[in-house]
C-alpha atoms as a PDB file:
ATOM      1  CA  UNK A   1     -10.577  15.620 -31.734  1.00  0.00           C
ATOM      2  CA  UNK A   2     -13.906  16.283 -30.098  1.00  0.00           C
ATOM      3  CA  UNK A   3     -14.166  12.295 -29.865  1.00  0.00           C
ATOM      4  CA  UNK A   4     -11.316  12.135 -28.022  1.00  0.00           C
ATOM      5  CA  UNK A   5     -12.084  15.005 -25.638  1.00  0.00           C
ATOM      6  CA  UNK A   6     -15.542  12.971 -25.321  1.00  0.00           C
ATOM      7  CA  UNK A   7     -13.289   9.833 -24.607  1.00  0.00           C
ATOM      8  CA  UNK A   8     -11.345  11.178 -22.113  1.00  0.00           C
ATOM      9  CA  UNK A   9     -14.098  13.018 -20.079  1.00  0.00           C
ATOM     10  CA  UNK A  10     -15.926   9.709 -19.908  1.00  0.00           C
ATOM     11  CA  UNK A  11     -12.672   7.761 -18.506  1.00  0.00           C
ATOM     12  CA  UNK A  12     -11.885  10.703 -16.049  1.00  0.00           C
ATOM     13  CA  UNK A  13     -14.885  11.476 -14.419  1.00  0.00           C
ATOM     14  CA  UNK A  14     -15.795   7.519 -14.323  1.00  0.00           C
ATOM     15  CA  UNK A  15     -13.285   7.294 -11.462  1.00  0.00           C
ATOM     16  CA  UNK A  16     -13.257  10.965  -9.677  1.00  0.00           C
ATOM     17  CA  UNK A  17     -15.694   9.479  -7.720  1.00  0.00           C
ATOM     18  CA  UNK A  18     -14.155   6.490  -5.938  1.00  0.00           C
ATOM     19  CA  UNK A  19     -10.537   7.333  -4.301  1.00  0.00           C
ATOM     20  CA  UNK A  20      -8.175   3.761  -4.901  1.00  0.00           C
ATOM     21  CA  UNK A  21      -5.584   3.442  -2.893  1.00  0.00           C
ATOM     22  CA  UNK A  22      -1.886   2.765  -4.614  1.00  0.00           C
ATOM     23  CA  UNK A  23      -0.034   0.631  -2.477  1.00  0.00           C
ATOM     24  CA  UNK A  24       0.677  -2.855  -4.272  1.00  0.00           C
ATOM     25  CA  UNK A  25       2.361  -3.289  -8.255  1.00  0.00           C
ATOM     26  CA  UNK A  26      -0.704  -2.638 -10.100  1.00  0.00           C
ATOM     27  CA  UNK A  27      -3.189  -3.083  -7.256  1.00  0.00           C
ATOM     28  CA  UNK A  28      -5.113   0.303  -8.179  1.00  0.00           C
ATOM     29  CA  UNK A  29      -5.243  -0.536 -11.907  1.00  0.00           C
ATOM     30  CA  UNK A  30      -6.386  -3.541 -11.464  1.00  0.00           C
ATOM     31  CA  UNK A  31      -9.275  -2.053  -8.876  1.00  0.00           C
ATOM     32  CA  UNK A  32      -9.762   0.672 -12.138  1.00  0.00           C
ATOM     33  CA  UNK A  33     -10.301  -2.030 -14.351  1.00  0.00           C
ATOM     34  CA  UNK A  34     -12.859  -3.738 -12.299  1.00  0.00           C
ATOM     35  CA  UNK A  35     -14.854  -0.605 -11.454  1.00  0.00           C
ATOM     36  CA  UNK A  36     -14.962  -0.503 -14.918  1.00  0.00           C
ATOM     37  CA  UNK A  37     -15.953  -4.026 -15.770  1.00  0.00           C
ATOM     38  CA  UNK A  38     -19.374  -2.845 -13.599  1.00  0.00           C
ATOM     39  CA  UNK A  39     -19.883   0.412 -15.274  1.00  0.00           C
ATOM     40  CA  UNK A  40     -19.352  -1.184 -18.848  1.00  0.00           C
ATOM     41  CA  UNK A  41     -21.867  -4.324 -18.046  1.00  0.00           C
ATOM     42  CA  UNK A  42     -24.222  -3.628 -15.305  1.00  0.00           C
ATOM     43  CA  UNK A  43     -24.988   0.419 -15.595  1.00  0.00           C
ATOM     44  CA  UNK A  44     -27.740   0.524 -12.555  1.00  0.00           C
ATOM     45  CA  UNK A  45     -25.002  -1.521 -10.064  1.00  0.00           C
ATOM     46  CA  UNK A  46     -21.865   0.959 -11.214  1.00  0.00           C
ATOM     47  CA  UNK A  47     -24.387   3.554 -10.037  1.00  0.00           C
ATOM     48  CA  UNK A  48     -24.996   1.932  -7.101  1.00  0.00           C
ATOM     49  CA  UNK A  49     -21.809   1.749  -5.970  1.00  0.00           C
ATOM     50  CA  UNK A  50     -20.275   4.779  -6.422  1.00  0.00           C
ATOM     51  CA  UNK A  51     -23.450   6.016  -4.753  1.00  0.00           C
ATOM     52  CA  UNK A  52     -22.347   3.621  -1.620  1.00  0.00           C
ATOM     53  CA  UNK A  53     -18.402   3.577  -1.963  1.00  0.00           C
ATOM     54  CA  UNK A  54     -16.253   6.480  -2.195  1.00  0.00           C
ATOM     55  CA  UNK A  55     -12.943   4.972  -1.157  1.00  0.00           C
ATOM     56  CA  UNK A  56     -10.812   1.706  -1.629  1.00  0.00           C
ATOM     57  CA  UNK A  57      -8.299   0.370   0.073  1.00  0.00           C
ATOM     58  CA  UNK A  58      -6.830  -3.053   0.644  1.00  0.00           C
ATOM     59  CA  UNK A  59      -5.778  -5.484   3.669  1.00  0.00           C
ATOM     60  CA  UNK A  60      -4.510  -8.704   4.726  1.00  0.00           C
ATOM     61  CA  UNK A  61      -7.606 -10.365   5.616  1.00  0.00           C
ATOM     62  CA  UNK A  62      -9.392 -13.202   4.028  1.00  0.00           C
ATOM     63  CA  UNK A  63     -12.111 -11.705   2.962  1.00  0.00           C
ATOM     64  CA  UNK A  64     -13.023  -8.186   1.218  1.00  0.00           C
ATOM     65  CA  UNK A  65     -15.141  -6.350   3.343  1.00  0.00           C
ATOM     66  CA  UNK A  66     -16.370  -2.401   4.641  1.00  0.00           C
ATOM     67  CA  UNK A  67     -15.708   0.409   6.925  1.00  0.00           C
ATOM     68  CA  UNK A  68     -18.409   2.705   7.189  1.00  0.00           C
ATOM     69  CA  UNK A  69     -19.051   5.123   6.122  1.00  0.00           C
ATOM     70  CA  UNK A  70     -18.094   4.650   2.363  1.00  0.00           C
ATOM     71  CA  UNK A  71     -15.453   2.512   2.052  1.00  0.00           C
ATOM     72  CA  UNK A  72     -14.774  -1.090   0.751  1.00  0.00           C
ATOM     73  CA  UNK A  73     -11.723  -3.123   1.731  1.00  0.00           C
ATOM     74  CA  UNK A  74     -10.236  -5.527  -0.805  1.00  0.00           C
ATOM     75  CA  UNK A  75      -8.342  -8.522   0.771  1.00  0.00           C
ATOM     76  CA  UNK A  76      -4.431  -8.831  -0.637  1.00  0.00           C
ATOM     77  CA  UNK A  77      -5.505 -11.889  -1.335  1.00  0.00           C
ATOM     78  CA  UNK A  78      -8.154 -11.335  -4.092  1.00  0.00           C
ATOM     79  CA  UNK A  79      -6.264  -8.540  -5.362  1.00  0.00           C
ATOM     80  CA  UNK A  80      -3.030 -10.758  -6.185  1.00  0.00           C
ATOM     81  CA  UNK A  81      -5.094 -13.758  -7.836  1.00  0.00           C
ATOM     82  CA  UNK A  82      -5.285 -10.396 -10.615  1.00  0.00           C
ATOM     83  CA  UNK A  83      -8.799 -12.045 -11.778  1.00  0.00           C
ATOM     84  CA  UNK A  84     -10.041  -8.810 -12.602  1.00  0.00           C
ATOM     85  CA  UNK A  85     -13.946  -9.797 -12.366  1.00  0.00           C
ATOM     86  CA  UNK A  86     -13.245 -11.542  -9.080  1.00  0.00           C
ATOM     87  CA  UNK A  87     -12.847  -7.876  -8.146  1.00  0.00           C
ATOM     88  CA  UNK A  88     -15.654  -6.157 -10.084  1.00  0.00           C
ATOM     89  CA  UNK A  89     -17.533  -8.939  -8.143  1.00  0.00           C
ATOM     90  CA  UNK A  90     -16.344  -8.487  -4.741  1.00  0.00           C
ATOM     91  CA  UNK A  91     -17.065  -4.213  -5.098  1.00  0.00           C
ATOM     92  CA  UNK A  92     -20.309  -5.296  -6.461  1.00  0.00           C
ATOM     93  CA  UNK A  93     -20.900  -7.292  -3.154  1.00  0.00           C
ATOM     94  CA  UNK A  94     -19.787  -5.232  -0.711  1.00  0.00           C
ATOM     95  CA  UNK A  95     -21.497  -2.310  -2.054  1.00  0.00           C
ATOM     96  CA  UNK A  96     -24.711  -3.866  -1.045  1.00  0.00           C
ATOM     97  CA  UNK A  97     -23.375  -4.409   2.366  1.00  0.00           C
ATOM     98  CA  UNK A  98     -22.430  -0.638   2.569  1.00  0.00           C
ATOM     99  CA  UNK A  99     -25.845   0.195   1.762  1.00  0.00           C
ATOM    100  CA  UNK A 100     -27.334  -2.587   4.472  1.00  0.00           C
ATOM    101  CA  UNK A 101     -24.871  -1.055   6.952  1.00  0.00           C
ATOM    102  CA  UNK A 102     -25.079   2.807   6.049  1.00  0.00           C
ATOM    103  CA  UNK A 103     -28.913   2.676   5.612  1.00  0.00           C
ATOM    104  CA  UNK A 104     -29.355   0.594   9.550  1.00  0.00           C
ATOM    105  CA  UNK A 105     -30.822  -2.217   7.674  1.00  0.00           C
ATOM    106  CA  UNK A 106     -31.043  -4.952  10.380  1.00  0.00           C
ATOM    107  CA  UNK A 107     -31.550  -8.492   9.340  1.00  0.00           C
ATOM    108  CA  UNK A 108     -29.515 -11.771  10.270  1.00  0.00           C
ATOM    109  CA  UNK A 109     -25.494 -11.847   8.770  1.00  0.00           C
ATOM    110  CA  UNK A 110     -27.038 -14.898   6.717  1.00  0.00           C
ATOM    111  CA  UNK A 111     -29.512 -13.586   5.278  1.00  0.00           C
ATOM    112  CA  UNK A 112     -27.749 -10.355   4.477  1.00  0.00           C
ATOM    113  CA  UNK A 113     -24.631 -12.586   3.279  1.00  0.00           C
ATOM    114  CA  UNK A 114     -27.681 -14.173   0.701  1.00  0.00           C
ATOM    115  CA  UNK A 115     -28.497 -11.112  -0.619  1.00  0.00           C
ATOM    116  CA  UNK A 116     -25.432  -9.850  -1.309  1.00  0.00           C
ATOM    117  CA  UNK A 117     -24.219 -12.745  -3.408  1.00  0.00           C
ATOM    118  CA  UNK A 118     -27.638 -12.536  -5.176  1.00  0.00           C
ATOM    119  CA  UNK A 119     -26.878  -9.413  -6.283  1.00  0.00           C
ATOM    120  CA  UNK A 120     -23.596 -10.355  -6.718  1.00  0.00           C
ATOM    121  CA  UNK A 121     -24.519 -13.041  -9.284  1.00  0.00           C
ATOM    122  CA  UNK A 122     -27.356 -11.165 -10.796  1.00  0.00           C
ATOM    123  CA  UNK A 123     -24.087  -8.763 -11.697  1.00  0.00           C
ATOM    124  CA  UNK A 124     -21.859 -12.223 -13.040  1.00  0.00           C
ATOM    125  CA  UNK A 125     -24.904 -13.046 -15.061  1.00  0.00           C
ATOM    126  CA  UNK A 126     -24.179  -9.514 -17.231  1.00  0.00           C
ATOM    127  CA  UNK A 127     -20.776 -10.193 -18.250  1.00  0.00           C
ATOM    128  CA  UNK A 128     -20.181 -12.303 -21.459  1.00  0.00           C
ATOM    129  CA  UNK A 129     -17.934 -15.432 -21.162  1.00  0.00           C
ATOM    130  CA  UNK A 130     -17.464 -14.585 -17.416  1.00  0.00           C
ATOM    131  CA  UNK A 131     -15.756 -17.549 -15.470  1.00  0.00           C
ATOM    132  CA  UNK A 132     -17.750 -20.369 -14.712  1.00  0.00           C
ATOM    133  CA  UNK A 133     -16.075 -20.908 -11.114  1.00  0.00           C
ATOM    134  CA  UNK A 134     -17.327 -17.190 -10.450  1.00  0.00           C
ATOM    135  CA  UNK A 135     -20.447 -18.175 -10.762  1.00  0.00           C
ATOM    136  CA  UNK A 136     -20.518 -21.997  -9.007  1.00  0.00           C
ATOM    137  CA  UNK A 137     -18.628 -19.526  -5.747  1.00  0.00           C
ATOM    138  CA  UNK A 138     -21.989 -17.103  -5.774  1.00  0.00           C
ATOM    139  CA  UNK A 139     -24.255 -20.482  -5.943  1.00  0.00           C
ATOM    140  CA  UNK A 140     -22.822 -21.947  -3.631  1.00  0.00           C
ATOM    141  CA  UNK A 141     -22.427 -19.423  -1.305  1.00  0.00           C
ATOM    142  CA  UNK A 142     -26.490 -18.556  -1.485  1.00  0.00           C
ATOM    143  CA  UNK A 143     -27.204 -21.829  -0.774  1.00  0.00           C
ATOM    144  CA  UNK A 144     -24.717 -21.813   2.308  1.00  0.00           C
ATOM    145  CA  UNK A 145     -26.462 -18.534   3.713  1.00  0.00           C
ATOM    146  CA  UNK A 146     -29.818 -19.929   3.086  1.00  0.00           C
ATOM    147  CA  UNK A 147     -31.384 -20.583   6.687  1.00  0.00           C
END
C-alpha cells in the first residue's frame, strides 16, 4: 500500500505544475505523456521546464512556439502526428526559448533557433531507441541556423 501511495504522489505532483489544456481527443494525454518522457530521461531538462512553462495550450500554426510569460504553444499539427517524443522534443525546445525570452536574453533568432535545437538534441540523445528522423530534423536544423 505505501508503494502505491508513493506511486501515486510521484504521478500527481509530476504534473500539478504545468496546466494542459483539454481541447482535442487525447491531445492532453498525449502532452502528459511527453512531459513525462523528459522527466523519466533527462531529469535536469524536466526541471527546467517546469521551472520555465507553467501552461500548455495548442494552435493551428505550423510551428510550436511561446507566449510569455510561461506558456508553450503546441501546433495541431505536431500534436495529431501522436509521435509522442516529437512532443517531449518540441516542450524541450521551447522551454529554452521561454527562458531566452523571460530572462531578456538578446541574441540573433538564428542563433537562438541553434541553441535551442542543441539542447533539443542533447535531450533526443537521452532517450533509448528514439527515432532516427528526430534526430536527422535537430541536425539539420543546427546546421540551417548556423550563420
Amino acid at each position: 500500500m505505501k508503494k502505491v501511495i508513493a506511486f501515486l504522489l510521484i504521478c500527481t505532483s509530476g504534473f500539478s505544475q504545468i496546466k494542459v489544456d483539454d481541447v482535442g481527443p487525447g491531445w492532453k494525454d498525449k502532452v502528459l505523456q511527453a512531459i513525462e518522457v523528459v522527466r523519466t530521461y533527462d531529469i535536469k531538462k524536466y526541471n527546467f521546464l517546469i521551472e520555465h512553462c507553467h501552461h500548455v495550450n495548442f494552435w493551428n500554426g505550423t510551428y510550436s512556439t511561446i507566449e510569455l510569460p510561461d506558456r508553450i504553444v503546441i501546433s495541431a499539427a505536431e500534436v495529431t502526428k501522436g509521435n509522442i517524443n516529437d512532443l517531449a522534443a518540441a516542450l524541450v525546445h521551447e522551454s529554452l526559448h521561454l527562458c531566452f525570452s523571460k530572462n531578456v536574453i538578446t541574441i540573433s533568432s538564428f542563433k537562438e533557433e541553434e541553441l535551442c535545437y542543441k539542447y533539443e538534441l542533447n535531450f533526443l540523445m537521452n532517450i533509448p531507441n528514439v527515432e532516427p528522423w528526430l534526430i536527422k530534423h535537430a541536425q539539420q536544423q543546427i546546421i540551417n541556423n548556423q550563420r
